[in-house]
Each structure stands twice: as structure tokens, then as C-alpha cells.
N, C-alpha and C. Protein backbone atom coordinates (compact mmCIF):
# COMPACT_ATOMS: atom_id res chain seq x y z
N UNK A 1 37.25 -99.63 -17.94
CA UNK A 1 37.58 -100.95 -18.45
C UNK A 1 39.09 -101.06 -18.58
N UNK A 2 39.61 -101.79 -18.26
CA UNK A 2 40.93 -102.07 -18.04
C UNK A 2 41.63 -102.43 -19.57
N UNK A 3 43.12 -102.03 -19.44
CA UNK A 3 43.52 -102.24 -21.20
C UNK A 3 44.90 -102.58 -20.74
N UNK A 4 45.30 -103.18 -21.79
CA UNK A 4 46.62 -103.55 -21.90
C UNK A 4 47.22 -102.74 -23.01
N UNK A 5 48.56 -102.50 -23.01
CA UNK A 5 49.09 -102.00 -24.03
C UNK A 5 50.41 -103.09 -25.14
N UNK A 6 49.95 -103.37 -26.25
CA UNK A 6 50.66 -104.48 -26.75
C UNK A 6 50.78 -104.19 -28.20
N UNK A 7 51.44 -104.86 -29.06
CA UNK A 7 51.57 -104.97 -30.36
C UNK A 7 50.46 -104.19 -31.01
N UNK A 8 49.44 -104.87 -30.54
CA UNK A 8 47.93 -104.04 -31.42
C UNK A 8 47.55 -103.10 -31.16
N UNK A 9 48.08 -102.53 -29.98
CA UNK A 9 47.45 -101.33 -29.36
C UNK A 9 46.69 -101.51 -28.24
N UNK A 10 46.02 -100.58 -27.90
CA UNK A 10 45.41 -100.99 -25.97
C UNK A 10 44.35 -102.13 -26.55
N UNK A 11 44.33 -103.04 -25.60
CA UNK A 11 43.34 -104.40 -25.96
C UNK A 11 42.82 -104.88 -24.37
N UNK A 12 41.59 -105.24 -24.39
CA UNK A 12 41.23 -105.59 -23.43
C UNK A 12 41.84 -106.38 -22.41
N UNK A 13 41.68 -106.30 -20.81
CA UNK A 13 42.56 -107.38 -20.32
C UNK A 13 41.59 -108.09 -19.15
N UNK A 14 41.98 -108.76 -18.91
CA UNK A 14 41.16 -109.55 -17.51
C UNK A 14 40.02 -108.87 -16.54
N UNK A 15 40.95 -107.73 -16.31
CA UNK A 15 40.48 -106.99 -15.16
C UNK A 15 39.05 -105.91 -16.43
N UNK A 16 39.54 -105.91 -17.56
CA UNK A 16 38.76 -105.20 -18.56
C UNK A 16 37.43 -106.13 -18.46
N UNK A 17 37.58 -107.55 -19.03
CA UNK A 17 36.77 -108.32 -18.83
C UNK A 17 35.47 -108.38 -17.91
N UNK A 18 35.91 -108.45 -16.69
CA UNK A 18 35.09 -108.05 -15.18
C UNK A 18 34.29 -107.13 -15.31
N UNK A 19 34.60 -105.84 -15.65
CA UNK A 19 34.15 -104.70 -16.35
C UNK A 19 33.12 -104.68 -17.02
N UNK A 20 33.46 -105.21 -18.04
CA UNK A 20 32.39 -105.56 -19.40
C UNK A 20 31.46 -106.44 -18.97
N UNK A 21 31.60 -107.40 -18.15
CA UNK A 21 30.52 -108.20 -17.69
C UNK A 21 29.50 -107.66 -16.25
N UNK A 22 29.78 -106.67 -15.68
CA UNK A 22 29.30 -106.21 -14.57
C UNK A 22 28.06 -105.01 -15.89
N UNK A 23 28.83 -104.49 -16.74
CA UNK A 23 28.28 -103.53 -17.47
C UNK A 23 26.74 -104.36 -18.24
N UNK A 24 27.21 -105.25 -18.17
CA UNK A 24 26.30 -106.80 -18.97
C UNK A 24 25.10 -106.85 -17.71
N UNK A 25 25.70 -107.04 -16.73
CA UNK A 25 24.51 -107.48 -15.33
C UNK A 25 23.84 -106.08 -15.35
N UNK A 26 24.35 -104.96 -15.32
CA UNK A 26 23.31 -103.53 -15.28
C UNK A 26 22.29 -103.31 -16.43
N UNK A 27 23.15 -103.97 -17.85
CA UNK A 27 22.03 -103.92 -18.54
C UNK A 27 21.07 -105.08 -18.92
N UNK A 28 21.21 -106.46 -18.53
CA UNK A 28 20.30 -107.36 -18.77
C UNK A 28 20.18 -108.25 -17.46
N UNK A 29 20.39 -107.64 -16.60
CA UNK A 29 20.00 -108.31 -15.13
C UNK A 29 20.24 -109.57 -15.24
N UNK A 30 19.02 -110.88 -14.90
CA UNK A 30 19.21 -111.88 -14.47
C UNK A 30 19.14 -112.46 -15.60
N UNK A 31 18.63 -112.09 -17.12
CA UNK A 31 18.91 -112.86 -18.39
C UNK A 31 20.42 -113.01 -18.79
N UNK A 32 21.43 -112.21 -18.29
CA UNK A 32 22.54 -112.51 -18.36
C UNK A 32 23.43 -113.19 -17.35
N UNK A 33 22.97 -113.92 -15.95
CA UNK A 33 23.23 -114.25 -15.38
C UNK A 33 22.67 -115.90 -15.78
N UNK A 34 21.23 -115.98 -16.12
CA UNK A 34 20.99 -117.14 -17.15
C UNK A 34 21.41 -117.59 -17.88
N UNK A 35 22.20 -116.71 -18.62
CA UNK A 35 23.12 -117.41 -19.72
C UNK A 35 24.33 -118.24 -19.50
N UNK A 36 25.11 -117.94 -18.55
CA UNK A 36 26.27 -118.88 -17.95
C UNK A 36 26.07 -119.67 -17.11
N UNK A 37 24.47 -119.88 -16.20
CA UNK A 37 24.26 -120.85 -15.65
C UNK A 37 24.79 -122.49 -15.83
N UNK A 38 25.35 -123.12 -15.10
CA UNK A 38 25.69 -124.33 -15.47
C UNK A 38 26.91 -124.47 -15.97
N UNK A 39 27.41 -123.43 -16.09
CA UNK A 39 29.24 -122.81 -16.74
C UNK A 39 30.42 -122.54 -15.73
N UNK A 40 31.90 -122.69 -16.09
CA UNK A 40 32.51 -122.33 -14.94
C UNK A 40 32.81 -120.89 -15.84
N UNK A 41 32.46 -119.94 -14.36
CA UNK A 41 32.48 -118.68 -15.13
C UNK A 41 33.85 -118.10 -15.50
N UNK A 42 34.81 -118.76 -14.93
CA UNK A 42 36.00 -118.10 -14.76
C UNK A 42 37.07 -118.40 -16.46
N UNK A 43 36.53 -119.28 -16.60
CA UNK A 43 36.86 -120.04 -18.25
C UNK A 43 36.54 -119.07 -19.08
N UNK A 44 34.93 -118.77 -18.71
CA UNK A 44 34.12 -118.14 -19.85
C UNK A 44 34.92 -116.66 -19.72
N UNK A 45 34.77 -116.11 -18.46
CA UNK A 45 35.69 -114.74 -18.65
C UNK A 45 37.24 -115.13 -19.22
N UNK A 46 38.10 -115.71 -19.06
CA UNK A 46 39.14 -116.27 -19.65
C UNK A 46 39.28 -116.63 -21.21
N UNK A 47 38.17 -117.22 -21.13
CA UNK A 47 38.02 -117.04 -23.04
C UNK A 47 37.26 -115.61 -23.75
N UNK A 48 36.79 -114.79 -23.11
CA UNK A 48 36.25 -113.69 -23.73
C UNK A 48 37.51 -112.65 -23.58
N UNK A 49 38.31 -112.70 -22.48
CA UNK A 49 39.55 -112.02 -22.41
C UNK A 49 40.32 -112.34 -23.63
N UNK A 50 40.29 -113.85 -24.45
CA UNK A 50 41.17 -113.65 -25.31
C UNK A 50 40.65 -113.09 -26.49
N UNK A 51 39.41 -113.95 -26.55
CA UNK A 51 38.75 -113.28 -27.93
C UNK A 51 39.27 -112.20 -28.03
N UNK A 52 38.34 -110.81 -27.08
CA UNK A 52 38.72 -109.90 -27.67
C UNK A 52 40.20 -109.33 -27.18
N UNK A 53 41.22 -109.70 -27.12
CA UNK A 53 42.42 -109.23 -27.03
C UNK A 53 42.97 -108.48 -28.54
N UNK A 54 42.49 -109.01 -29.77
CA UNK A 54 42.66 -108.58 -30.39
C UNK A 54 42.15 -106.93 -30.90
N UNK A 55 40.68 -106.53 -30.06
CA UNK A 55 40.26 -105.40 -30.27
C UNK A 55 40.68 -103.99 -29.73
N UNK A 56 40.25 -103.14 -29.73
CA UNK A 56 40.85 -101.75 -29.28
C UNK A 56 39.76 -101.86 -28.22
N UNK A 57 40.21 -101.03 -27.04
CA UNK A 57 38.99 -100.71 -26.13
C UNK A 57 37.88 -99.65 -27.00
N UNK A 58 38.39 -98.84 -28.04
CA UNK A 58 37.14 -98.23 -28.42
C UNK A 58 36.23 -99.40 -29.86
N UNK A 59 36.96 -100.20 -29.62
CA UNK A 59 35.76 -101.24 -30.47
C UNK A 59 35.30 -102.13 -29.42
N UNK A 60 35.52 -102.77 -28.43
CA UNK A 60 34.87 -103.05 -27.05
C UNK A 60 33.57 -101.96 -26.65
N UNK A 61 33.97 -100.58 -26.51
CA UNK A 61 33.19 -99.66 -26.05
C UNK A 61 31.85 -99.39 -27.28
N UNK A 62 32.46 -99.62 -28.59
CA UNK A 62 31.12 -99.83 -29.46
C UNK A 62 30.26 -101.05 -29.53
N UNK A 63 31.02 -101.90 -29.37
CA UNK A 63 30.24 -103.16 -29.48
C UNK A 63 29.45 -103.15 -28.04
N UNK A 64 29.60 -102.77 -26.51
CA UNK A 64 28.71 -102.59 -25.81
C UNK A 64 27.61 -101.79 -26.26
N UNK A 65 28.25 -99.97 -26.52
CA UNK A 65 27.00 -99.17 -27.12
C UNK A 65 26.20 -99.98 -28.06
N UNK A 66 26.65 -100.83 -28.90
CA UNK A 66 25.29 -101.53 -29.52
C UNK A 66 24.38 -102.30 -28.77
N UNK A 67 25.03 -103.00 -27.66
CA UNK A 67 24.12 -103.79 -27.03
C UNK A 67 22.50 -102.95 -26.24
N UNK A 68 23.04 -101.94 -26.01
CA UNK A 68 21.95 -100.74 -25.62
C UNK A 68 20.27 -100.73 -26.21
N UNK A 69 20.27 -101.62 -27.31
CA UNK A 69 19.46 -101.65 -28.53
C UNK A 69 18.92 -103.03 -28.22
N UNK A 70 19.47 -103.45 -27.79
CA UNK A 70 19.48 -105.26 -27.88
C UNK A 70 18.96 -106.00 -26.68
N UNK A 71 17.71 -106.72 -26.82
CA UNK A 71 16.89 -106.71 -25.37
C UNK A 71 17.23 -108.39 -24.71
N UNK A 72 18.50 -108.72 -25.58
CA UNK A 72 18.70 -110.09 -24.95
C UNK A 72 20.48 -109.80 -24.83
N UNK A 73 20.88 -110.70 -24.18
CA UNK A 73 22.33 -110.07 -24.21
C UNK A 73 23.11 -111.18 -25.01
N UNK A 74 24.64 -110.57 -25.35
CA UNK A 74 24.90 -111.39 -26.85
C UNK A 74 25.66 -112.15 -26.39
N UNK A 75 25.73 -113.33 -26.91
CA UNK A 75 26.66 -114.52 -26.79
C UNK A 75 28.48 -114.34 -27.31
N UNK A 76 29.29 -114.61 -27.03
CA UNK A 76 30.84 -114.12 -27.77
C UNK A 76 31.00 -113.53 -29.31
N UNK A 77 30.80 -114.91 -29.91
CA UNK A 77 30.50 -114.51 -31.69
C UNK A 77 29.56 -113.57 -31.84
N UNK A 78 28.99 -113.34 -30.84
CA UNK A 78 27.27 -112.01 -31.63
C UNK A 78 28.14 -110.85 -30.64
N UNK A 79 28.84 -110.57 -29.63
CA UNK A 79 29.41 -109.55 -29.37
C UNK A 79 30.26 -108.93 -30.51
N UNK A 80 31.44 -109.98 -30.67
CA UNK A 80 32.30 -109.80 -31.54
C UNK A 80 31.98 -108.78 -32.89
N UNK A 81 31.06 -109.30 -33.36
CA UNK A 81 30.34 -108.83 -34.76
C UNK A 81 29.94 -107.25 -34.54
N UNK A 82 29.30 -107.40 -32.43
CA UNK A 82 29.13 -105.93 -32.89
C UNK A 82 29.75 -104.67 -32.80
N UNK A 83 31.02 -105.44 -32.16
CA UNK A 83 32.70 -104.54 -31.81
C UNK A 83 32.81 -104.36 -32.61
N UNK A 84 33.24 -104.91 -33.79
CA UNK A 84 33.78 -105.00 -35.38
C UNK A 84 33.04 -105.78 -36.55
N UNK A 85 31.70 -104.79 -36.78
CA UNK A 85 30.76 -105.33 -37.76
C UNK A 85 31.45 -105.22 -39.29
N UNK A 86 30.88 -106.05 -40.01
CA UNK A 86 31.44 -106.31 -41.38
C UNK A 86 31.63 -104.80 -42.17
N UNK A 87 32.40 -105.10 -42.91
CA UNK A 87 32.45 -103.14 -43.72
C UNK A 87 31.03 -103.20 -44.58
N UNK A 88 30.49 -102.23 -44.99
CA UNK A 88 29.66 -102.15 -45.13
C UNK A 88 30.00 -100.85 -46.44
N UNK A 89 30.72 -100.64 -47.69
CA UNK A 89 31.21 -99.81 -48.54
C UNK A 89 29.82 -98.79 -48.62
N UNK A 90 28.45 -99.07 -49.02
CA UNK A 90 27.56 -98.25 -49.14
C UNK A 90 27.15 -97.24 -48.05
N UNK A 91 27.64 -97.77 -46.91
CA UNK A 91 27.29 -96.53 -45.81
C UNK A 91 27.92 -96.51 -45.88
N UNK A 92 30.11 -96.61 -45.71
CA UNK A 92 30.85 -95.69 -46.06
C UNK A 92 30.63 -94.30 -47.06
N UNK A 93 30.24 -94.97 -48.03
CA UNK A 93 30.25 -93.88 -49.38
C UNK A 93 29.31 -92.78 -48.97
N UNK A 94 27.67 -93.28 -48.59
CA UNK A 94 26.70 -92.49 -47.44
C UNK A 94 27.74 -90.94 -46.99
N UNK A 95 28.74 -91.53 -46.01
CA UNK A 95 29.42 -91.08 -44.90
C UNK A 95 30.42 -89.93 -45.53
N UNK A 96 31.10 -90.65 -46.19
CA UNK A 96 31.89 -89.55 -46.98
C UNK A 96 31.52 -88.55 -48.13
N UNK A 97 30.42 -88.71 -48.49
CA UNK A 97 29.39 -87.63 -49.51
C UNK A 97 29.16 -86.74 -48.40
N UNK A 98 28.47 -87.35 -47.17
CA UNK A 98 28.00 -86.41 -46.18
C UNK A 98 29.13 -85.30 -45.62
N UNK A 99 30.55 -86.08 -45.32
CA UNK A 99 31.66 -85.14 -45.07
C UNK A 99 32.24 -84.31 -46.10
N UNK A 100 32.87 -85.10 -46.93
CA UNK A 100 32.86 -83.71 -48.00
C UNK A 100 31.72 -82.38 -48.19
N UNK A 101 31.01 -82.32 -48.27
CA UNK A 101 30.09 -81.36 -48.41
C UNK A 101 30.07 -80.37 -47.01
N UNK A 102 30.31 -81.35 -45.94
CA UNK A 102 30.95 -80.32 -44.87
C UNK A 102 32.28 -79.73 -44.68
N UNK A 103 33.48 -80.31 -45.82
CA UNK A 103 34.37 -80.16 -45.43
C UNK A 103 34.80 -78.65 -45.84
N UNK A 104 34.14 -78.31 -46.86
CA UNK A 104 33.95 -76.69 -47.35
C UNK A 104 33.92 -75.91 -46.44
N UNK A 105 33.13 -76.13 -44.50
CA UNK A 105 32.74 -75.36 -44.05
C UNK A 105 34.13 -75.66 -42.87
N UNK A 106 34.68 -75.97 -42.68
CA UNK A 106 35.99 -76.82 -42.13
C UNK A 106 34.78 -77.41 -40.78
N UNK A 107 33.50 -77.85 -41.05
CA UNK A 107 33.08 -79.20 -40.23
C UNK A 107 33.05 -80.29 -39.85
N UNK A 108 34.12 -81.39 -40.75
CA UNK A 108 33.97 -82.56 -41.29
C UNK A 108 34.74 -83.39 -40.02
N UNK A 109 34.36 -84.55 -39.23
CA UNK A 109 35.06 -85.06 -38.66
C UNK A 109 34.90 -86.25 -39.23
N UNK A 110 36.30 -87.10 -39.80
CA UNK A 110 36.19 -88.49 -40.22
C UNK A 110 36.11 -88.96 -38.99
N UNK A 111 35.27 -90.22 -39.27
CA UNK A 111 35.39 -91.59 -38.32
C UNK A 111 36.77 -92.37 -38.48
N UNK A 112 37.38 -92.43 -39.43
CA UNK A 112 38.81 -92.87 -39.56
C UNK A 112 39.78 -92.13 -40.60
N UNK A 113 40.97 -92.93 -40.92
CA UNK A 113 42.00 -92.40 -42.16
C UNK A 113 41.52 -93.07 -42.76
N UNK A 114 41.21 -93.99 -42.95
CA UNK A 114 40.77 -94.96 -44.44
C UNK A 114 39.73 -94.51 -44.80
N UNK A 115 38.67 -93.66 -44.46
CA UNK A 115 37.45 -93.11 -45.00
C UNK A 115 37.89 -92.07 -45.92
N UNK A 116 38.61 -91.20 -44.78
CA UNK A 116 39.27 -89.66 -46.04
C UNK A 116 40.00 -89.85 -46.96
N UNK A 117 41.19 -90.76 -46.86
CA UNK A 117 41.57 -90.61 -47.74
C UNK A 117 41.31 -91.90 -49.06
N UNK A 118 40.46 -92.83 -48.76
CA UNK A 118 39.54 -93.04 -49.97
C UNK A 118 39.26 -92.19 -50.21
N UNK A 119 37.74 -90.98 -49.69
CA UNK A 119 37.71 -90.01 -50.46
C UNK A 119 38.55 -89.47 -51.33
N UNK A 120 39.72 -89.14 -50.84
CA UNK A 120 40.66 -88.19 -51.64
C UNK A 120 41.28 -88.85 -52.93
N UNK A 121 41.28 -89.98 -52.81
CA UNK A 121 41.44 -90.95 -54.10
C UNK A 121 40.31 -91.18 -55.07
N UNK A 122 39.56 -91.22 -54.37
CA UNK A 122 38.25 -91.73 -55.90
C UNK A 122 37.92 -90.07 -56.18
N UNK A 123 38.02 -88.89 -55.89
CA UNK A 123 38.09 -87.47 -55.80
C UNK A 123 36.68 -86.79 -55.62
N UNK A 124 37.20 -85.77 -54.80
CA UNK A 124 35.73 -85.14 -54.20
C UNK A 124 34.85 -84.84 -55.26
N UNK A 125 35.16 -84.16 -56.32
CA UNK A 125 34.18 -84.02 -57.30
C UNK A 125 33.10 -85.61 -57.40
N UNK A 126 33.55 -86.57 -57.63
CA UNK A 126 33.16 -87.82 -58.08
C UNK A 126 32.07 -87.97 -56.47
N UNK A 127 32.81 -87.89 -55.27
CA UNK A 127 31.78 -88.20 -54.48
C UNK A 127 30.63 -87.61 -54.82
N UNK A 128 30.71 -86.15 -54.46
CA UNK A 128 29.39 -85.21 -54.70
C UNK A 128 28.45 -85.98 -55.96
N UNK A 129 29.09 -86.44 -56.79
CA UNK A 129 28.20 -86.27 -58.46
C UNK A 129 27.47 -87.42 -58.21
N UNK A 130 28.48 -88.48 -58.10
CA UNK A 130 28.38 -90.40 -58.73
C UNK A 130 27.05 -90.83 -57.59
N UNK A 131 26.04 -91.50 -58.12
CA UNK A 131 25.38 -92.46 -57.09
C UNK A 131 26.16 -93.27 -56.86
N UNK A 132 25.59 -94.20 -55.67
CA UNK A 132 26.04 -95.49 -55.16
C UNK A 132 26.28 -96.73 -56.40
N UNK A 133 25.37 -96.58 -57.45
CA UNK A 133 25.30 -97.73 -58.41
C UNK A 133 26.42 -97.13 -59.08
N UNK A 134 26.30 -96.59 -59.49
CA UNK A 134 27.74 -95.79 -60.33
C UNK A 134 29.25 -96.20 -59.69
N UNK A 135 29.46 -95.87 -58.58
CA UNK A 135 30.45 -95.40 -57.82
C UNK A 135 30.87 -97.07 -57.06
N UNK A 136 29.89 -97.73 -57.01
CA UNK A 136 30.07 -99.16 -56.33
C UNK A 136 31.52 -99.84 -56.00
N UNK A 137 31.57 -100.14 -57.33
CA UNK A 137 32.56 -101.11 -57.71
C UNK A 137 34.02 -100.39 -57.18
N UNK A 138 34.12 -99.01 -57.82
CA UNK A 138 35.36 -98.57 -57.46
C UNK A 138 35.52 -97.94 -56.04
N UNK A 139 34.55 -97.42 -55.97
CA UNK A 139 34.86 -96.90 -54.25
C UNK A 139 35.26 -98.20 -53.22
N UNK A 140 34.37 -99.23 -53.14
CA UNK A 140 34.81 -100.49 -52.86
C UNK A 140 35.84 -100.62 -52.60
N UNK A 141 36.42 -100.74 -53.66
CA UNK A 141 37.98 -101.31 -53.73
C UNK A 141 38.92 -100.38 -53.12
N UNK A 142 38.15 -99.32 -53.46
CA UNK A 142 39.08 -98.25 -52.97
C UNK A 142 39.44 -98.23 -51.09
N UNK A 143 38.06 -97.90 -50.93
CA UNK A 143 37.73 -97.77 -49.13
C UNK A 143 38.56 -99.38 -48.70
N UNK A 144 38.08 -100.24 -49.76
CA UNK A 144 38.95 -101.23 -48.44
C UNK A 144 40.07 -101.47 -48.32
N UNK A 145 40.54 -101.29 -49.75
CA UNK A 145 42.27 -101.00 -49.78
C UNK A 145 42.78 -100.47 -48.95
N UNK A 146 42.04 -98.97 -48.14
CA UNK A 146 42.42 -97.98 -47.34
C UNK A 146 42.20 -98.60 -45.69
N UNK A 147 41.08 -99.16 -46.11
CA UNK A 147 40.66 -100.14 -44.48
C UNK A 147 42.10 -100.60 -44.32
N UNK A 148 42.63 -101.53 -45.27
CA UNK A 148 43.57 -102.70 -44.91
C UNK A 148 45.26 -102.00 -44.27
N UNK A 149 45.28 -100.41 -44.94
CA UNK A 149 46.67 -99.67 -44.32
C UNK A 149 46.38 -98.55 -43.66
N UNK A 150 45.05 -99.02 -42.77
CA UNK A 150 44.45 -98.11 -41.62
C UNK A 150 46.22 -97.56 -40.95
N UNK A 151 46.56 -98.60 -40.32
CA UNK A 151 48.08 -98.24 -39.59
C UNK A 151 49.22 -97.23 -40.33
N UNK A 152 49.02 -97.23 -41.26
CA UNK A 152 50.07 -96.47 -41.87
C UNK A 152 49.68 -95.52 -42.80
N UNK A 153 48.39 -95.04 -42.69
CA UNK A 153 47.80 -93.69 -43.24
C UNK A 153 48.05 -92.36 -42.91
N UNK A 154 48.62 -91.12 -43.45
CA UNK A 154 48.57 -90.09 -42.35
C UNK A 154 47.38 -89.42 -42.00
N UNK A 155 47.59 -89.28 -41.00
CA UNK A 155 46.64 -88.47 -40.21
C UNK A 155 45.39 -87.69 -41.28
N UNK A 156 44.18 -87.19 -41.45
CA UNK A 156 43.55 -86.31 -41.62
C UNK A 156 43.82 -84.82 -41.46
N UNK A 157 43.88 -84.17 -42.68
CA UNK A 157 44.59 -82.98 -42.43
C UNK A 157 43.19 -82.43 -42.17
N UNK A 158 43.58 -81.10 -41.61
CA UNK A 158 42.55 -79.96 -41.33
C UNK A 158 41.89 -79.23 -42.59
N UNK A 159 40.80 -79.35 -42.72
CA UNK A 159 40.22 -78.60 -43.79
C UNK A 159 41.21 -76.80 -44.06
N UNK A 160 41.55 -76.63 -45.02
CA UNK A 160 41.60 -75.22 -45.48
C UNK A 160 40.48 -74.44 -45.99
N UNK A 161 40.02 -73.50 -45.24
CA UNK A 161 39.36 -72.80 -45.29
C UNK A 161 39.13 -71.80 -46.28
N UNK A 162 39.03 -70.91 -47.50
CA UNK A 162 38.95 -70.49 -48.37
C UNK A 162 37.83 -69.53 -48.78
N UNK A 163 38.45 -68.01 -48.68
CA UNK A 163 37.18 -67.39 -48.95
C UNK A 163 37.30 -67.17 -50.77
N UNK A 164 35.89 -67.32 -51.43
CA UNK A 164 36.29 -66.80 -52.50
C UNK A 164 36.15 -65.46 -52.74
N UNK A 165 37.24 -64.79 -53.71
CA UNK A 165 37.55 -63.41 -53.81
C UNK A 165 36.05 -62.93 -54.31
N UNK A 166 36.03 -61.09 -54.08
CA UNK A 166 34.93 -60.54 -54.71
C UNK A 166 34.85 -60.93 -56.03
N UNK A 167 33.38 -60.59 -56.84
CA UNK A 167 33.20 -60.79 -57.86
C UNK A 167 34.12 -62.29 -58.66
N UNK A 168 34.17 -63.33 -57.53
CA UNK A 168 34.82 -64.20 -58.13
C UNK A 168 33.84 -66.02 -57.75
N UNK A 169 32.62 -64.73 -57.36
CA UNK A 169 31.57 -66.24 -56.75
C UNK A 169 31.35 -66.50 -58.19
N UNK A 170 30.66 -68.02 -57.60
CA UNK A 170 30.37 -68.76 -58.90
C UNK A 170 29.10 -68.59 -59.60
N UNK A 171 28.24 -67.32 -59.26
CA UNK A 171 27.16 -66.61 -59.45
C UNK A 171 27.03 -64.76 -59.40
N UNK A 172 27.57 -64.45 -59.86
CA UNK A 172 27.11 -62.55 -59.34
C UNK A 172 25.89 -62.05 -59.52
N UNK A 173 25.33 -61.18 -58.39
CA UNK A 173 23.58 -60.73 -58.69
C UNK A 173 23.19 -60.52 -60.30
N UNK A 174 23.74 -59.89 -61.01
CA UNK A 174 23.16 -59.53 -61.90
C UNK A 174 22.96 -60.89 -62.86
N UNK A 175 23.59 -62.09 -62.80
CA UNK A 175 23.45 -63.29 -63.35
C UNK A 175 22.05 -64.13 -62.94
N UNK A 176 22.65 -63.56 -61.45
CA UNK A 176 21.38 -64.27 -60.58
C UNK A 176 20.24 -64.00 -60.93
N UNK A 177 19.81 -62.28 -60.81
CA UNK A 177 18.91 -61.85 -61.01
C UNK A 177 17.62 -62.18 -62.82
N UNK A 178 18.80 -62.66 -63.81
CA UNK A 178 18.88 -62.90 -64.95
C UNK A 178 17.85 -64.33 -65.19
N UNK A 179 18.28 -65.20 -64.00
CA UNK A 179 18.00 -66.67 -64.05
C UNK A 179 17.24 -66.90 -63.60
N UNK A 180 16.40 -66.30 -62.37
CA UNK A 180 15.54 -66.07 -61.56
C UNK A 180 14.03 -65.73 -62.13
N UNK A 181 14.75 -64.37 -63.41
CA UNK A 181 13.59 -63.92 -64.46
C UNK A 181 13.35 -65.06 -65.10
N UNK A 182 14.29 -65.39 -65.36
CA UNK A 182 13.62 -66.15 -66.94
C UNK A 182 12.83 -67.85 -66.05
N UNK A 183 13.26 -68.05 -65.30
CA UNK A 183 12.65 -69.34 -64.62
C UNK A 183 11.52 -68.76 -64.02
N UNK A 184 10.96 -67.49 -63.30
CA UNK A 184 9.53 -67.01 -63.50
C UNK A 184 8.99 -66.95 -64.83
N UNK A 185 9.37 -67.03 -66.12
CA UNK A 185 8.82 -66.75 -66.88
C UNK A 185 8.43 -68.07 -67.25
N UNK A 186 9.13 -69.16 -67.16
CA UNK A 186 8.98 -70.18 -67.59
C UNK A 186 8.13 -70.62 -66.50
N UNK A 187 7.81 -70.98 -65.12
CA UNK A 187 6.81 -71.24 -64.76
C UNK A 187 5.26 -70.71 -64.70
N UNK A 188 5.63 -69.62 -65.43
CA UNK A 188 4.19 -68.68 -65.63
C UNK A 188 3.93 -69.44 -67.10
N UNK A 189 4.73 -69.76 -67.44
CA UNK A 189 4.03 -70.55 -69.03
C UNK A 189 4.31 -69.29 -70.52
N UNK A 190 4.60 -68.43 -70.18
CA UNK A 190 5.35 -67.36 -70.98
C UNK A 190 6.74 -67.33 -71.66
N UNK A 191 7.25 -68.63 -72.08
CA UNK A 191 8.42 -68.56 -72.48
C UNK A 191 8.81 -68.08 -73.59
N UNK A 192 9.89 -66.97 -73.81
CA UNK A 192 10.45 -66.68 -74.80
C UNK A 192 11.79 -66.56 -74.43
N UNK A 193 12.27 -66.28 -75.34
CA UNK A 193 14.39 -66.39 -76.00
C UNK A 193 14.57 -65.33 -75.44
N UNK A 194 15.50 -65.06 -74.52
CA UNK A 194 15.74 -63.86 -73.56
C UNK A 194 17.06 -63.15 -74.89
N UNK A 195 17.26 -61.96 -75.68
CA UNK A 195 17.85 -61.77 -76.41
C UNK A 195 19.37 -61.60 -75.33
N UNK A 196 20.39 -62.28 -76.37
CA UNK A 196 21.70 -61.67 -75.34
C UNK A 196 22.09 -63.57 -74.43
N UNK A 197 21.02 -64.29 -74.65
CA UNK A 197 21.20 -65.55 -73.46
C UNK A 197 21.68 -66.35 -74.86
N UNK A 198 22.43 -67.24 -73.74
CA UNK A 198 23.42 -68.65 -74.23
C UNK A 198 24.50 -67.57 -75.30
């Protein structure tokens, strides 16, 4: 797909256009050839060139991958939406509970800077703990604040990796072994005061 390089960054161009609409005929054949019937097509590609001029080719390239799903093909405004669907803070928050918890293992790939480092502002502890009802209001504000200086965020640093020292886990066997007893004891229905506990 063809791109231009401009103010916004690579954005679709004419020859991109052509592209995107040939990609349109492979996936909805003659229902998308129905749709501009009666149209001068060269307008219609001319106005979809501008629309999305404003997008990145990898929000072009998502908003097709959605169409994949979609058994009619989309009109400009219903493309648009699915290049750059509305934010959606609760599957953000989803997203970043899910990465933090990988980021321990240095697995975590953000989908953007405004995801991580919201995280890193409302603070990892809080992701892990807070539900969604809890966490709503402020993550919100937070993530979109971060949406809005996508451009001027730094980069995602690389997880640091961290072994913890011997005898410095947050459990040692003989604790383990301790907790293990007494929660058999308690599901056997045998509970007593382990002398020496709390």
C-alpha cells in the first residue's frame, strides 16, 4: 500500500488507495463492486484518499484486518471507525494488568507508549490489586491523558530483569511447608492454634 511521508507521519496516498480497494474486490467480490455502482469511481477513490490521509498505514492495515470479520464491506465512516475505533479505557486497563504481570518475566510487549506509561503512573501495584470499578475513573483519565501525548512519550523501556537473592524469596520451604500443614488441617476439619503462629 502506498504511503506518503508528511507532518503526521506515513499516511495513505492515491496509489495506497488503489491498493486498499483491489484488497476490498478480493475480499467481497461483486458486493463491493455493488456498492459504487452508479458512482464516479475516481471521486470516490479521491475522497477516501483524503479521508484517510490523516491515518498511519498501520491504522489503514488494522482497519482492513477488521474487515476480515465483516461479511459486507464498509462504507467510508464504518471503515474509518475501524482504523481508529473509539478508546475503549476498560480493555485498556484488561491489557495492561495482563502486561504487567508479564513484565516480571521481561515478556511484555506494549501496543503503544500511552498504555505503559499510564501504567507506570496509576502504579503497578494498583494495576495488579484494583478492579475495573475501583480503578475506572482514574485510570481513565489517566490512559487518555497519555493517548493525547502519544507523540512525545519516551519510548518503552526494556523490562529489568531481577533475580531475587537466596533465602530472600518471598516464601522459604520451611514457611511453606508450615502453611501447607496447617491449611490440610483446616480442610480436614481439625483445626487448632499451631503454637509459635501469628
Amino acid at each position: 500500500m502506498g504511503i506518503n511521508n508528511g507532518k503526521s507521519g506515513k499516511t495513505v496516498s492515491v496509489a495506497g488507495i488503489e491498493a486498499l480497494f483491489s484488497e476490498f474486490e478480493a475480499l467481497y467480490g461483486g458486493r463491493f463492486a455493488d456498492m459504487w455502482r452508479g458512482t464516479d469511481i475516481a471521486y470516490v477513490k479521491s475522497l477516501w484518499a483524503k479521508a484517510l490521509s490523516g491515518l498511519t498505514l498501520r491504522e489503514v492495515r488494522f482497519g482492513l484486518d477488521q474487515c476480515r470479520f465483516k461479511p459486507w464491506p464498509p462504507s467510508l465512516p464504518e471503515f474509518l471507525g475501524l482504523c481508529r475505533p473509539p478508546p475503549d479505557p476498560e480493555k485498556a486497563f484488561v491489557v495492561a494488568q495482563r502486561l504487567i504481570s508479564c513484565r516480571q518475566y521481561g515478556e511484555d510487549v506494549w501496543p503503544d507508549k500511552a498504555l505503559y506509561w499510564a501504567a507506570v503512573e496509576f502504579g503497578f501495584f494498583d494495576l495488579r490489586s484494583m478492579s475495573w470499578q475501583l480503578a475506572k475513573n482514574r485510570w481513565s483519565r489517566l490512559w487518555l491523558e497519555k493517548r493525547d501525548m502519544e507523540a512525545v512519550l519516551p519510548p518503552v523501556p526494556k523490562a529489568s530483569l531481577k533475580l531475587v537473592p537466596p533465602g530472600q524469596s518471598l516464601t522459604d520451604a520451611v514457611t511453606a511447608k508450615k502453611h501447607l500443614a496447617r491449611l490440610k488441617r483446616l480442610t480436614m476439619g481439625t483445626v487448632e492454634r499451631d503454637v509459635g503462629d501469628e
